[in-house]
C-alpha atoms as a PDB file:
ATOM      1  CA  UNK A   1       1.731   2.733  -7.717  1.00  0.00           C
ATOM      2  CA  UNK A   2      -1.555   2.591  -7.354  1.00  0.00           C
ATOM      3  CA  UNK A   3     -10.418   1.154   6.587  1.00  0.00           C
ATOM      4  CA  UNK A   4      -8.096   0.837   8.985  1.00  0.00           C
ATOM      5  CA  UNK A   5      -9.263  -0.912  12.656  1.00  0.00           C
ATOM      6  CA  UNK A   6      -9.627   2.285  14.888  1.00  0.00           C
ATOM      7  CA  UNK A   7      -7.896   1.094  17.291  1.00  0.00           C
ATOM      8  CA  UNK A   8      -4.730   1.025  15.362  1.00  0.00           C
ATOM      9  CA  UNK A   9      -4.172   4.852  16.286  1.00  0.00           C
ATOM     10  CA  UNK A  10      -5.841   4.524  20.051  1.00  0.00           C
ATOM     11  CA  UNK A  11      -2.790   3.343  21.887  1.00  0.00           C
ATOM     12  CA  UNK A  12      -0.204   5.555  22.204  1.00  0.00           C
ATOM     13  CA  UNK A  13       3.284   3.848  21.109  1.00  0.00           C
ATOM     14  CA  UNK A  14       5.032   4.398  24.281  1.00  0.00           C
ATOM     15  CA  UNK A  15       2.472   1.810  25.697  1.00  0.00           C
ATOM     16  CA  UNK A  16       4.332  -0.931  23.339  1.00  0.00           C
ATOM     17  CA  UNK A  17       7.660   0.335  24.636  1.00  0.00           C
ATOM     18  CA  UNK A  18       6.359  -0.180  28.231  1.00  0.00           C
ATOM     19  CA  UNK A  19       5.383  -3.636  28.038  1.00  0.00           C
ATOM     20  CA  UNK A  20       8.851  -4.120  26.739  1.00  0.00           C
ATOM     21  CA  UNK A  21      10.748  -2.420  29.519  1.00  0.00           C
ATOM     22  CA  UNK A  22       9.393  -4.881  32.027  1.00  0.00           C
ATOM     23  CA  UNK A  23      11.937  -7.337  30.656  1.00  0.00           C
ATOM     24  CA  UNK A  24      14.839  -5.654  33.061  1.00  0.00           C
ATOM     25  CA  UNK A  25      17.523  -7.628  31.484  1.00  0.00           C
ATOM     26  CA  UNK A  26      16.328  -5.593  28.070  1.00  0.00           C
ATOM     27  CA  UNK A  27      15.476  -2.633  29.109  1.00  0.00           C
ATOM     28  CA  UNK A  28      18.494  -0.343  28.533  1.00  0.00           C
ATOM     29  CA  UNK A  29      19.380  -2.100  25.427  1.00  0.00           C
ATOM     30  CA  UNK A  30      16.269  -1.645  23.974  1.00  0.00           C
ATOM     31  CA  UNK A  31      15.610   2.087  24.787  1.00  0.00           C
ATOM     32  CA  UNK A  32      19.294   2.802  23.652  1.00  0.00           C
ATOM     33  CA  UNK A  33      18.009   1.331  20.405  1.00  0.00           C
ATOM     34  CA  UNK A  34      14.859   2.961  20.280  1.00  0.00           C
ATOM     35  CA  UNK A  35      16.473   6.430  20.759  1.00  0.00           C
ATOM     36  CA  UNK A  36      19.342   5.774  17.746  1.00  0.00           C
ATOM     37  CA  UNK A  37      16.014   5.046  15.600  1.00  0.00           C
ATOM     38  CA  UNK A  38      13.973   7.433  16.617  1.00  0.00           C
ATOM     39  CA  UNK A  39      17.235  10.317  16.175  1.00  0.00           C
ATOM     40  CA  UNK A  40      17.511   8.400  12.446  1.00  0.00           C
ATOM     41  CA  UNK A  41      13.751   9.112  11.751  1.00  0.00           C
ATOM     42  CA  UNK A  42      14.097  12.549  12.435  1.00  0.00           C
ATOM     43  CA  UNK A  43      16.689  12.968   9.452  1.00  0.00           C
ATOM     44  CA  UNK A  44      14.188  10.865   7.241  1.00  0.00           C
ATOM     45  CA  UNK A  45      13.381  13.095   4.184  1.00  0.00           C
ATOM     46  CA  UNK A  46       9.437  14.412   4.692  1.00  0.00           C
ATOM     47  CA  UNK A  47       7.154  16.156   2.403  1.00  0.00           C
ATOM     48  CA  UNK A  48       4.674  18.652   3.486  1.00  0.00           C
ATOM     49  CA  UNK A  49       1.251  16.276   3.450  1.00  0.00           C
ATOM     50  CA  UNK A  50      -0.485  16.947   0.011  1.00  0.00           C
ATOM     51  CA  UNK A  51      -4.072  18.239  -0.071  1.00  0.00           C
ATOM     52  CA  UNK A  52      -6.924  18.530  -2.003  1.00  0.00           C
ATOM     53  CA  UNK A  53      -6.173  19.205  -5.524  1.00  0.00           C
ATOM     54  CA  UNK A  54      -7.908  22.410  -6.617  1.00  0.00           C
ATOM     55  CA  UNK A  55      -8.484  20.510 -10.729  1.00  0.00           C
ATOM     56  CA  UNK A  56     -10.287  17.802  -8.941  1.00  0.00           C
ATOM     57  CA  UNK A  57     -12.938  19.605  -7.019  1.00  0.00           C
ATOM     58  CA  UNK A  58     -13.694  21.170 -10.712  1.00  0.00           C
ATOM     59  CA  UNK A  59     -13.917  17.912 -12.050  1.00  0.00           C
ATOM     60  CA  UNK A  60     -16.093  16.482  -8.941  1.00  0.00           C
ATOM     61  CA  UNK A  61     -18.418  19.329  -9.439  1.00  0.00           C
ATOM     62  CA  UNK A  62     -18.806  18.338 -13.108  1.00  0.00           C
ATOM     63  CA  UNK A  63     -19.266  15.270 -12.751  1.00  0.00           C
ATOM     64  CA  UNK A  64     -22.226  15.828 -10.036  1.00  0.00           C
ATOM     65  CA  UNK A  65     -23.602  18.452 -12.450  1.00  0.00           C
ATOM     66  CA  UNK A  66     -23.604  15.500 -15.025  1.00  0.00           C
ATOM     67  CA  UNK A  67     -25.318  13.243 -13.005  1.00  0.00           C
ATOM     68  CA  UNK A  68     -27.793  15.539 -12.255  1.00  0.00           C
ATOM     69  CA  UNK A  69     -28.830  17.234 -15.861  1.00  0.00           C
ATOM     70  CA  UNK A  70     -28.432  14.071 -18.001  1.00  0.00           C
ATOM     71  CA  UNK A  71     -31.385  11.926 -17.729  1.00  0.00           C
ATOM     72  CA  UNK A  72     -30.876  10.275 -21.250  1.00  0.00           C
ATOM     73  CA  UNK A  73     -27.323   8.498 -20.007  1.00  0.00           C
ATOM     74  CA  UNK A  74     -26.984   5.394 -20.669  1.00  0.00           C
ATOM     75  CA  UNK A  75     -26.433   2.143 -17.940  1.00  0.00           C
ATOM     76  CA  UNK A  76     -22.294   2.195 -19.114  1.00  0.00           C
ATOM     77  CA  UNK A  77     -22.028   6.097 -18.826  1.00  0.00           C
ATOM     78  CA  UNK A  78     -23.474   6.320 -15.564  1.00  0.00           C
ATOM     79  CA  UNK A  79     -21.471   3.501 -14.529  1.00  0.00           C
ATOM     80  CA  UNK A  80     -18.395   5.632 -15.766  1.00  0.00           C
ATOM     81  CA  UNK A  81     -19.038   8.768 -14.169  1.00  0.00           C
ATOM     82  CA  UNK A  82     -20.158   7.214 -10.871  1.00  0.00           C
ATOM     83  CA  UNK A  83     -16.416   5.726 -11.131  1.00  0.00           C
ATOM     84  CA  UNK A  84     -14.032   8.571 -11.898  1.00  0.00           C
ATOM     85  CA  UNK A  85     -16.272  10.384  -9.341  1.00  0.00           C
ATOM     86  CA  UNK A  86     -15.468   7.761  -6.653  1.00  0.00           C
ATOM     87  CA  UNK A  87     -11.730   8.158  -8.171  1.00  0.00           C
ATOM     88  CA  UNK A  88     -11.479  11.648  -7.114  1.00  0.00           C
ATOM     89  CA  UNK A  89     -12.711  10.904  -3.833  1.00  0.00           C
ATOM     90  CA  UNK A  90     -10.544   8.136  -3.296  1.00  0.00           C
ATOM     91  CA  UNK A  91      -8.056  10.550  -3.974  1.00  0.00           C
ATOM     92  CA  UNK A  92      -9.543  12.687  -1.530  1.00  0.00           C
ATOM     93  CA  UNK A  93      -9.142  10.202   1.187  1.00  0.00           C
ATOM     94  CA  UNK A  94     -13.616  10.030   1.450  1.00  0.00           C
ATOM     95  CA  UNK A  95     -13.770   6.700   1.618  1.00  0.00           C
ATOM     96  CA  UNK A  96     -17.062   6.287   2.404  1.00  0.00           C
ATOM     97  CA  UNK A  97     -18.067   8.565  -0.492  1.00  0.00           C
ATOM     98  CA  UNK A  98     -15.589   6.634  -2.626  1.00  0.00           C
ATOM     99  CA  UNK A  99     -16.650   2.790  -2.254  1.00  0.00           C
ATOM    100  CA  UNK A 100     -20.566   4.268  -2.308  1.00  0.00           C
ATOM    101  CA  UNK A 101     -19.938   5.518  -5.665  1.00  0.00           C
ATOM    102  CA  UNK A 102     -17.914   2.322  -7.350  1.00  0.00           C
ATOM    103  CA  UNK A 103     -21.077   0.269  -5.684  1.00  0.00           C
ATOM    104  CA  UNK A 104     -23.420   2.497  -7.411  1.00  0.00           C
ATOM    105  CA  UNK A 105     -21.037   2.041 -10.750  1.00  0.00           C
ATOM    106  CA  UNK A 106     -21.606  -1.972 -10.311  1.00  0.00           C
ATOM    107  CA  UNK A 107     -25.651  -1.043 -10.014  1.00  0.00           C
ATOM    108  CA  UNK A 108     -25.086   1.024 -13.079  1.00  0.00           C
ATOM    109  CA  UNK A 109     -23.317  -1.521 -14.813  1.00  0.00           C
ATOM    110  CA  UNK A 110     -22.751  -5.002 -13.614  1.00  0.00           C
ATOM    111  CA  UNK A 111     -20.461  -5.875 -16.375  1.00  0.00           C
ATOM    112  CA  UNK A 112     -18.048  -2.841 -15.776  1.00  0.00           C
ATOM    113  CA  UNK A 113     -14.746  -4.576 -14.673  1.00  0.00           C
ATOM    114  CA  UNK A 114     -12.902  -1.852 -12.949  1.00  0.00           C
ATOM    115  CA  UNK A 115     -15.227  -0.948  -9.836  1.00  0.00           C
ATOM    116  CA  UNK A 116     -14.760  -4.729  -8.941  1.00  0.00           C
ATOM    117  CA  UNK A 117     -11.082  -4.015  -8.593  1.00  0.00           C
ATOM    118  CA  UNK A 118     -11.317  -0.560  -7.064  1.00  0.00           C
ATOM    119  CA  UNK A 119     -14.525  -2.191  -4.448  1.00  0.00           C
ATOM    120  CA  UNK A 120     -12.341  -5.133  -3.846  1.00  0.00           C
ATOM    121  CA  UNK A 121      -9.384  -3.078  -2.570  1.00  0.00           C
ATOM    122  CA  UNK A 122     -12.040  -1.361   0.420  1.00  0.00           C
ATOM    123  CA  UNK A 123     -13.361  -4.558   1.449  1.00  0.00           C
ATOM    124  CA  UNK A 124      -9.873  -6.037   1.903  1.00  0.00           C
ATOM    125  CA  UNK A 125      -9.142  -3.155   3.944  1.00  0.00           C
ATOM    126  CA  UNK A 126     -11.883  -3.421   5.591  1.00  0.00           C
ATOM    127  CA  UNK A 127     -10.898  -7.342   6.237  1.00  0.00           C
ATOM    128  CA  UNK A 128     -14.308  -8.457   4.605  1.00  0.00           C
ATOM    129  CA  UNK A 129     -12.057 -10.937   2.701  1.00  0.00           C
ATOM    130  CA  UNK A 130     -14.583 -13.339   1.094  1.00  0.00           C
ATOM    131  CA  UNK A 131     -16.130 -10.481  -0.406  1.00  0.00           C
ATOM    132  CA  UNK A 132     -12.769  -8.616  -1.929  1.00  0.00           C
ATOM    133  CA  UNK A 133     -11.842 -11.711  -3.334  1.00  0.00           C
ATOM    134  CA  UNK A 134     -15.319 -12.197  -5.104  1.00  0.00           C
ATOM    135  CA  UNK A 135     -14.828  -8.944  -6.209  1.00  0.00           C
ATOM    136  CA  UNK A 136     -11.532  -9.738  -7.249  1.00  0.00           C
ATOM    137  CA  UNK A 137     -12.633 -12.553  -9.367  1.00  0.00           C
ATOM    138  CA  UNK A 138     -15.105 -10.636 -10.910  1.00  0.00           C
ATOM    139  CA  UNK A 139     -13.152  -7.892 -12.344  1.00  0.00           C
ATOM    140  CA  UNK A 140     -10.272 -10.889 -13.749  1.00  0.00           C
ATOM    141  CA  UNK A 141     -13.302 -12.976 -15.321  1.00  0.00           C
ATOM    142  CA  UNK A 142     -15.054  -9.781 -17.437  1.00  0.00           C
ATOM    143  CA  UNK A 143     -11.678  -8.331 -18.295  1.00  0.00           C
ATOM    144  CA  UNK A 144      -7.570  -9.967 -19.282  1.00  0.00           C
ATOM    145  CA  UNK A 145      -6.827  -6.020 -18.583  1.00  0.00           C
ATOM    146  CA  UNK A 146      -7.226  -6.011 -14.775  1.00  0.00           C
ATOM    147  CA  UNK A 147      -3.908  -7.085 -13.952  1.00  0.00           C
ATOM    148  CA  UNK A 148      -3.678  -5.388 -10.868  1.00  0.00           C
ATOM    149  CA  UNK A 149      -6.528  -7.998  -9.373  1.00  0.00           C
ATOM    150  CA  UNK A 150      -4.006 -10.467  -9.185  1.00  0.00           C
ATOM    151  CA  UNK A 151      -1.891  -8.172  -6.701  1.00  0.00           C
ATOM    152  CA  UNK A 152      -4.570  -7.346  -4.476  1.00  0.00           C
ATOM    153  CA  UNK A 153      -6.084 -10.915  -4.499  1.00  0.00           C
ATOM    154  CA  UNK A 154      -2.339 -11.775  -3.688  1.00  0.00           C
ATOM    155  CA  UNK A 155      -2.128  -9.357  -1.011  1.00  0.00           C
ATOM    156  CA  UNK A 156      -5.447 -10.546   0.634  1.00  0.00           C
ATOM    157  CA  UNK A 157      -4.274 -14.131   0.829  1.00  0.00           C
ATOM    158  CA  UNK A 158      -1.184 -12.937   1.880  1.00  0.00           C
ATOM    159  CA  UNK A 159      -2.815 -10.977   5.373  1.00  0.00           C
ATOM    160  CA  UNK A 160      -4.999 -14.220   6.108  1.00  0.00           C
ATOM    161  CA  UNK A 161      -1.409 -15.987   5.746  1.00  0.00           C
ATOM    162  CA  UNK A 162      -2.983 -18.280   2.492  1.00  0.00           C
ATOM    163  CA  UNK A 163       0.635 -17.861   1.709  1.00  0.00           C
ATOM    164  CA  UNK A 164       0.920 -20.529  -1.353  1.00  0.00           C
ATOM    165  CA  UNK A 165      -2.119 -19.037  -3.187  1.00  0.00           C
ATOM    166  CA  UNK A 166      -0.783 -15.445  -2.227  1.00  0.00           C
ATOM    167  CA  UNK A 167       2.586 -17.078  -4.328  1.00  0.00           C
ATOM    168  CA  UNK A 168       0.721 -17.930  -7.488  1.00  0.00           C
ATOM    169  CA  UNK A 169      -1.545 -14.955  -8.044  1.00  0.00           C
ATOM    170  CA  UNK A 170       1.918 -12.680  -7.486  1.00  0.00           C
ATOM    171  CA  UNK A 171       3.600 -14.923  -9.903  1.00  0.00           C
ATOM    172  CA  UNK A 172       1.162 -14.311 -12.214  1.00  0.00           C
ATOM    173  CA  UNK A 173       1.348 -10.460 -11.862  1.00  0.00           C
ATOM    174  CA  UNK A 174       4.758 -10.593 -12.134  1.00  0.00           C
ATOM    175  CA  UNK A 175       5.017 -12.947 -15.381  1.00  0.00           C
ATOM    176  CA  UNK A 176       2.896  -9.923 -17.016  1.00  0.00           C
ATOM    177  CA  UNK A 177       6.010  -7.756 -16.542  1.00  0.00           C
ATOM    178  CA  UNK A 178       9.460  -9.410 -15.189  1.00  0.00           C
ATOM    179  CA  UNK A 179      10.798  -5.492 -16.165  1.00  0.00           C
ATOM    180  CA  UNK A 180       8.732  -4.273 -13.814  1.00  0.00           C
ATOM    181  CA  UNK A 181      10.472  -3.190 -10.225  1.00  0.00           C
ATOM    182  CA  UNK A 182       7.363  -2.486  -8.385  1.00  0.00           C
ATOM    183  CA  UNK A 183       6.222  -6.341  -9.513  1.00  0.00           C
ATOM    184  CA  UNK A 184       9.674  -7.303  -8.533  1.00  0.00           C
ATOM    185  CA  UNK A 185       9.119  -5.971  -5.178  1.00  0.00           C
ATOM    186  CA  UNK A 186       5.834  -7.554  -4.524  1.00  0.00           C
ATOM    187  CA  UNK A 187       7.293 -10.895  -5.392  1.00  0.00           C
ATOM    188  CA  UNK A 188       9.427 -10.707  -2.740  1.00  0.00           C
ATOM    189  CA  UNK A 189       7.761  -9.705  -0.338  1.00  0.00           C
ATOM    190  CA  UNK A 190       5.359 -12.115  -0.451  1.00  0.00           C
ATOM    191  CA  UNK A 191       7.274 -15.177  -1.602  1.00  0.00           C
ATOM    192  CA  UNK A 192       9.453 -14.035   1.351  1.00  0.00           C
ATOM    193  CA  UNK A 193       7.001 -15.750   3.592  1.00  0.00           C
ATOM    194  CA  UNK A 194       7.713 -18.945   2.035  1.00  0.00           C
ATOM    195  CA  UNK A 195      11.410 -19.248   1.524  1.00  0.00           C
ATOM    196  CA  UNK A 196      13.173 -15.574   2.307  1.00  0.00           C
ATOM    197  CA  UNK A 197      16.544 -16.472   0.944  1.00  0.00           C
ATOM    198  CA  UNK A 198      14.724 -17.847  -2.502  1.00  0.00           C
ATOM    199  CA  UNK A 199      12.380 -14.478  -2.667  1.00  0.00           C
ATOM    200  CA  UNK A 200      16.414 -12.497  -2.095  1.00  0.00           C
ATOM    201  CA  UNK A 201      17.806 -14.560  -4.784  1.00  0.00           C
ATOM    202  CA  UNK A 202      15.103 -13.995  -6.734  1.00  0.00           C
ATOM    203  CA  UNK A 203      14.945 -10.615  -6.627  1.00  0.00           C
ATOM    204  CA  UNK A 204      18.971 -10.058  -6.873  1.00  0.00           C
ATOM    205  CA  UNK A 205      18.316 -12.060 -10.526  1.00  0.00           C
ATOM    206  CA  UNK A 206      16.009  -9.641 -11.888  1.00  0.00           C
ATOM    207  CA  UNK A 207      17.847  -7.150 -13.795  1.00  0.00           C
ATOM    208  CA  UNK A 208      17.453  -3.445 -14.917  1.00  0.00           C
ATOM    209  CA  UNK A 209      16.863  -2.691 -18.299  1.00  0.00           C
ATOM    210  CA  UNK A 210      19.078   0.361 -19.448  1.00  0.00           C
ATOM    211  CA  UNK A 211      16.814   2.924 -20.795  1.00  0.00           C
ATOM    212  CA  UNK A 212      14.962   2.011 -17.183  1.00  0.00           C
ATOM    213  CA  UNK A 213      15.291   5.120 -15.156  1.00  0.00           C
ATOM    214  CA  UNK A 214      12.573   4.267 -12.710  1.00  0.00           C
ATOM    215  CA  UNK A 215      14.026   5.162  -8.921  1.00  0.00           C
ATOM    216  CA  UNK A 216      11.949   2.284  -7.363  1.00  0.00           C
ATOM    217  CA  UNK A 217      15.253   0.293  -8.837  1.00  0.00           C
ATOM    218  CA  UNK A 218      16.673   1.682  -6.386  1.00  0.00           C
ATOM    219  CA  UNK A 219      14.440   0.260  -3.939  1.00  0.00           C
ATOM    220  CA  UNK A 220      15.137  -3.227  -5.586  1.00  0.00           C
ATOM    221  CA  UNK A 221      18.797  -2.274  -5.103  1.00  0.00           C
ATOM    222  CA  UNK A 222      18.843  -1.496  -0.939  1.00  0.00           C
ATOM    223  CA  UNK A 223      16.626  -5.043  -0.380  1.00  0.00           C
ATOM    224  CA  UNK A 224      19.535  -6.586  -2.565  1.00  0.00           C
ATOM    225  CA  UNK A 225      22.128  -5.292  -0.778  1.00  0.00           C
ATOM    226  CA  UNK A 226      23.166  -3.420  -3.934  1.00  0.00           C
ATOM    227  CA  UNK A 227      23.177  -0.054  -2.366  1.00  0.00           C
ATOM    228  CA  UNK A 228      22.793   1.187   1.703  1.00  0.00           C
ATOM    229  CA  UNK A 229      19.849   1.969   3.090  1.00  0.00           C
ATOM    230  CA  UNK A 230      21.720   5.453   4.480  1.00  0.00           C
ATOM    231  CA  UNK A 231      22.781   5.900   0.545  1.00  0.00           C
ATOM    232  CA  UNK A 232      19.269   5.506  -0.847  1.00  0.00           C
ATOM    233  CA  UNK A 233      17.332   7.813   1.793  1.00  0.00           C
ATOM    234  CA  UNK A 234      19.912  10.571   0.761  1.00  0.00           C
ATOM    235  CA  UNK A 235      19.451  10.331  -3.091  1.00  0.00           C
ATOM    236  CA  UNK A 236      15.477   9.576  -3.337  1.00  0.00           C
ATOM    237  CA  UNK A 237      14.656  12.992  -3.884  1.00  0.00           C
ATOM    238  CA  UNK A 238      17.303  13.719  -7.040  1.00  0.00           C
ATOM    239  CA  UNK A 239      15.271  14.812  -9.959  1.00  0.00           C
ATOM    240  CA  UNK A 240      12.274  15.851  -8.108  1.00  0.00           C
ATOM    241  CA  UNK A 241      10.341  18.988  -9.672  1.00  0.00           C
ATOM    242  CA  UNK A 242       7.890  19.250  -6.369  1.00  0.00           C
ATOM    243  CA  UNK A 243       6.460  18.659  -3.217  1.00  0.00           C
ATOM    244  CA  UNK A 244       3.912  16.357  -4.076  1.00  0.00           C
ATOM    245  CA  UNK A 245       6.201  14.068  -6.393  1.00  0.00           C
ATOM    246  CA  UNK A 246       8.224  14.289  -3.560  1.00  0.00           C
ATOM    247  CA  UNK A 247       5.085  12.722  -1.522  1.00  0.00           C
ATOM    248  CA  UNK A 248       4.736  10.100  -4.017  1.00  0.00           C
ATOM    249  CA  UNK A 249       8.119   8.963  -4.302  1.00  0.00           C
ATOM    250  CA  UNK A 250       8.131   8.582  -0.512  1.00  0.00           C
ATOM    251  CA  UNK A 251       4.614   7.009   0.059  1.00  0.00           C
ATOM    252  CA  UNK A 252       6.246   4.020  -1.928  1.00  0.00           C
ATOM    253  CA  UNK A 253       9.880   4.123  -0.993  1.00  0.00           C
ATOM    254  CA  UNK A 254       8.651   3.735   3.112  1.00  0.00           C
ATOM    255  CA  UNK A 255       5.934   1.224   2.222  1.00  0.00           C
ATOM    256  CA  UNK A 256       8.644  -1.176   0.857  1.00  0.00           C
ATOM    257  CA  UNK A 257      11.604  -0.305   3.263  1.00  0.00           C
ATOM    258  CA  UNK A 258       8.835  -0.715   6.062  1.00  0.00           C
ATOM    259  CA  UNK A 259       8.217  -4.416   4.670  1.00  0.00           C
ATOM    260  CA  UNK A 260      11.652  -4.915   4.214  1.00  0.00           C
ATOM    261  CA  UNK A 261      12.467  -4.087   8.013  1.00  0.00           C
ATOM    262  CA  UNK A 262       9.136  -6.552   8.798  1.00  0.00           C
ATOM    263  CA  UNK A 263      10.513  -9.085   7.298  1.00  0.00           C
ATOM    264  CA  UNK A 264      14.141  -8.809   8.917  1.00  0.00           C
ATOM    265  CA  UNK A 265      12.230  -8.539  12.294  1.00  0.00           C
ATOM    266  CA  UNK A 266      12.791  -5.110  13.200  1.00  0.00           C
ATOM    267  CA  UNK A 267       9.077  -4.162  13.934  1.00  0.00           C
ATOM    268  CA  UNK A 268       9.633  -0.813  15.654  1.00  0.00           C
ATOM    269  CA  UNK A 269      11.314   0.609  12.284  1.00  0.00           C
ATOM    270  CA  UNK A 270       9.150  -0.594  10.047  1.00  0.00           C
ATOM    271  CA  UNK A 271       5.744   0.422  12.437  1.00  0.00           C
ATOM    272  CA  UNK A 272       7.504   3.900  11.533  1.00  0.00           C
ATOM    273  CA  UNK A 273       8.023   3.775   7.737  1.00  0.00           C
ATOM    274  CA  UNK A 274       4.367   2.580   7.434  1.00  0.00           C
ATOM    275  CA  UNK A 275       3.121   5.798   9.501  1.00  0.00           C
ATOM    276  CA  UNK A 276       5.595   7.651   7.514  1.00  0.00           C
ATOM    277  CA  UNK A 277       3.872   6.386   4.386  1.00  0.00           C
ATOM    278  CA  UNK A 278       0.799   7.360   5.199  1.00  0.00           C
ATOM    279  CA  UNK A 279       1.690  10.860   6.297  1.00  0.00           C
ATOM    280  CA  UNK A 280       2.170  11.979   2.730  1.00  0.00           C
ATOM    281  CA  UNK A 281      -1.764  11.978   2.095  1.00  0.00           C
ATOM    282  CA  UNK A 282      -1.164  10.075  -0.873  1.00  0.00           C
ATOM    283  CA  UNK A 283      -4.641   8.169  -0.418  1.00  0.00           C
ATOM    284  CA  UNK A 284      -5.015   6.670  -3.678  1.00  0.00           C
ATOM    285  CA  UNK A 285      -1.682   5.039  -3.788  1.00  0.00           C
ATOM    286  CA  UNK A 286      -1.586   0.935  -3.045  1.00  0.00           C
ATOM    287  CA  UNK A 287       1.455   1.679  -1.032  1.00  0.00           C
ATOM    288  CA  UNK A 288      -0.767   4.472   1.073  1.00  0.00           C
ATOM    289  CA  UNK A 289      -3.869   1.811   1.771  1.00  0.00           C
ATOM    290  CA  UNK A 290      -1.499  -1.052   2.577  1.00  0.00           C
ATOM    291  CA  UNK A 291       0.287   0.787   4.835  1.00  0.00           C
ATOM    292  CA  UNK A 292      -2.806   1.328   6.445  1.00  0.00           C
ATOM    293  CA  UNK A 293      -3.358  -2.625   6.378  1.00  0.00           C
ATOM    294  CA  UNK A 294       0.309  -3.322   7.991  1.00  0.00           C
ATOM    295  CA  UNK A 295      -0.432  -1.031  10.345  1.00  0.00           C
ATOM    296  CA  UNK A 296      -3.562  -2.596  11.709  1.00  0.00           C
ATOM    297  CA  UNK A 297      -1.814  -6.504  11.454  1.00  0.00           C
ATOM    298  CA  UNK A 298       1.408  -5.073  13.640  1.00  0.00           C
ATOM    299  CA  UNK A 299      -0.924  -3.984  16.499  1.00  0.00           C
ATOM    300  CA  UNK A 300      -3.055  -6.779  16.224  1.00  0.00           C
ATOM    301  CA  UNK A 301       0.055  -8.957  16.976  1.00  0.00           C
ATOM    302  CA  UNK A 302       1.534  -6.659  19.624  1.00  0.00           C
ATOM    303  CA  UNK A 303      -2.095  -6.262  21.445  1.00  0.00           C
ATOM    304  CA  UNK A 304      -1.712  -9.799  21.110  1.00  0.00           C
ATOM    305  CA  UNK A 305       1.510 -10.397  22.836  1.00  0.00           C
ATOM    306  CA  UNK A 306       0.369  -7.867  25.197  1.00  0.00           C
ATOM    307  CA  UNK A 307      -2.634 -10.072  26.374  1.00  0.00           C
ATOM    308  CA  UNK A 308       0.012 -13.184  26.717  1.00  0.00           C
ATOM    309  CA  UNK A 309       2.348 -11.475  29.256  1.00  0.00           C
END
């Protein structure tokens, strides 16, 4: 599927693992634990981190050429190339160069729906969350097709715990497609934070369609208790061609396992699935920027606990 604090990076993770082995009751218990995970990570299936793609640096330098020689563009057209040109740098993982250019698509255009959506995202990981959901509400009012600015509206309400209103954008998202297993998955994790048995009943009742081949069932499937965890992690790469579908697949499958383990309290685990989603590169991937955003919330709430003891 389709700005992290700095500090999220800054202290080391032995430092969290240090304030815990002050408890002395604890301590062995939870290093014994900590080694069984960390020996479990290691046998975690990793890609080699994609880079640049060589067809989008042609396109990037056609699209600059563009804007350069075409004076007699129109408002909508500049709008457009200013937006697949902060696509491909979004890709990239240039941020900066990214939400510049889907700004300069709203100058262009004002009435252009998907820069909203694609501007919203940065802000909210930025945590300027007034203006992502403006933006938000922007791209939903000038155009029924932006679906996906229900999710990230849900997902914003959902990090400043608005948990109710997080529940009713999601539901709408979902409604759009009840087939859908990445919807399915969103529903439960944020409903989750409402009533966690309801979200798991919820999401054992949704069922796969036949001709479905999509391996994020699969996904559904470990959450539901369907399948093992251990089963799924040796099967998710069947049927890949390559390394970088390889990347993608994992980016999402270690996004959701990571939220799973959140929500079932296990922080340490799912700190790792989050870094391990973002290690594939996969920048323009939800699943890649909200990793980003767990990452930041879990060390906000550690450094937090930290400052208490």
């Amino acid at each position: 599927m389709r700005f992290y604090r700095p500090r999220l990076f800054a202290l080391p993770f032995f430092f969290v693992l240090t304030a815990c082995q002050s408890l002395p009751d604890t301590a062995p218990e939870r290093a014994r634990d900590f080694s069984e995970q960390n020996l479990a990570i290691r046998q975690l299936p990793l890609p080699t981190a994609v880079q640049v793609d060589y067809q989008d640096e042609i396109k990037l330098l056609r699209i600059n050429q563009l804007l350069a020689e075409e004076k007699g563009l129109s408002g909508r057209q500049r709008a457009i190339l200013f937006y697949e040109r902060g696509a491909i740098y979004d890709r990239m993982g240039l941020t900066a160069h990214s939400r510049y250019d889907f700004t300069q698509a709203l100058n262009a255009d004002p009435t252009f729906a998907e820069p909203y959506n694609s501007l919203g995202l940065y802000l909210l990981l930025s945590q300027s969350y007034d203006e992502a959901f403006d933006a938000f509400d922007s791209a939903l009012e000038l155009s029924q097709e932006m679906q996906y600015s229900y999710l990230h509206r849900a997902a914003g309400l959902y990090q400043v715990e608005r948990y109710y209103l997080a529940k009713s954008d999601i539901e709408k998202f979902y409604m759009l497609d009840k087939t859908d297993p990445y919807r399915i998955l969103w529903r439960f994790i944020i409903t989750a934070q409402l009533d966690p048995q309801k979200a798991l009943d919820a999401l054992r009742s949704d069922t796969q369609l036949k001709e479905d081949m999509r391996y994020a069932w699969s996904i559904v499937d470990v959450i539901a208790g369907r399948i093992t965890e251990k089963r799924f992690l040796e099967t998710v790469s069947y049927g890949v061609r390559s390394n970088k579908e390889l990347a993608k697949r994992l980016c999402e499958a270690y996004f959701y396992l990571g939220h799973w383990h959140k929500l079932s309290g296990n922080i340490e685990k799912a700190i790792y699935y989050f870094k391990l989603s973002t290690a594939t590169n996969i920048h323009e991937f939800i699943e890649y920027k909200y990793s980003l955003m767990e990452l930041a919330a879990i060390q906000i709430q550690l450094q937090e606990g930290l400052d208490s003891l």
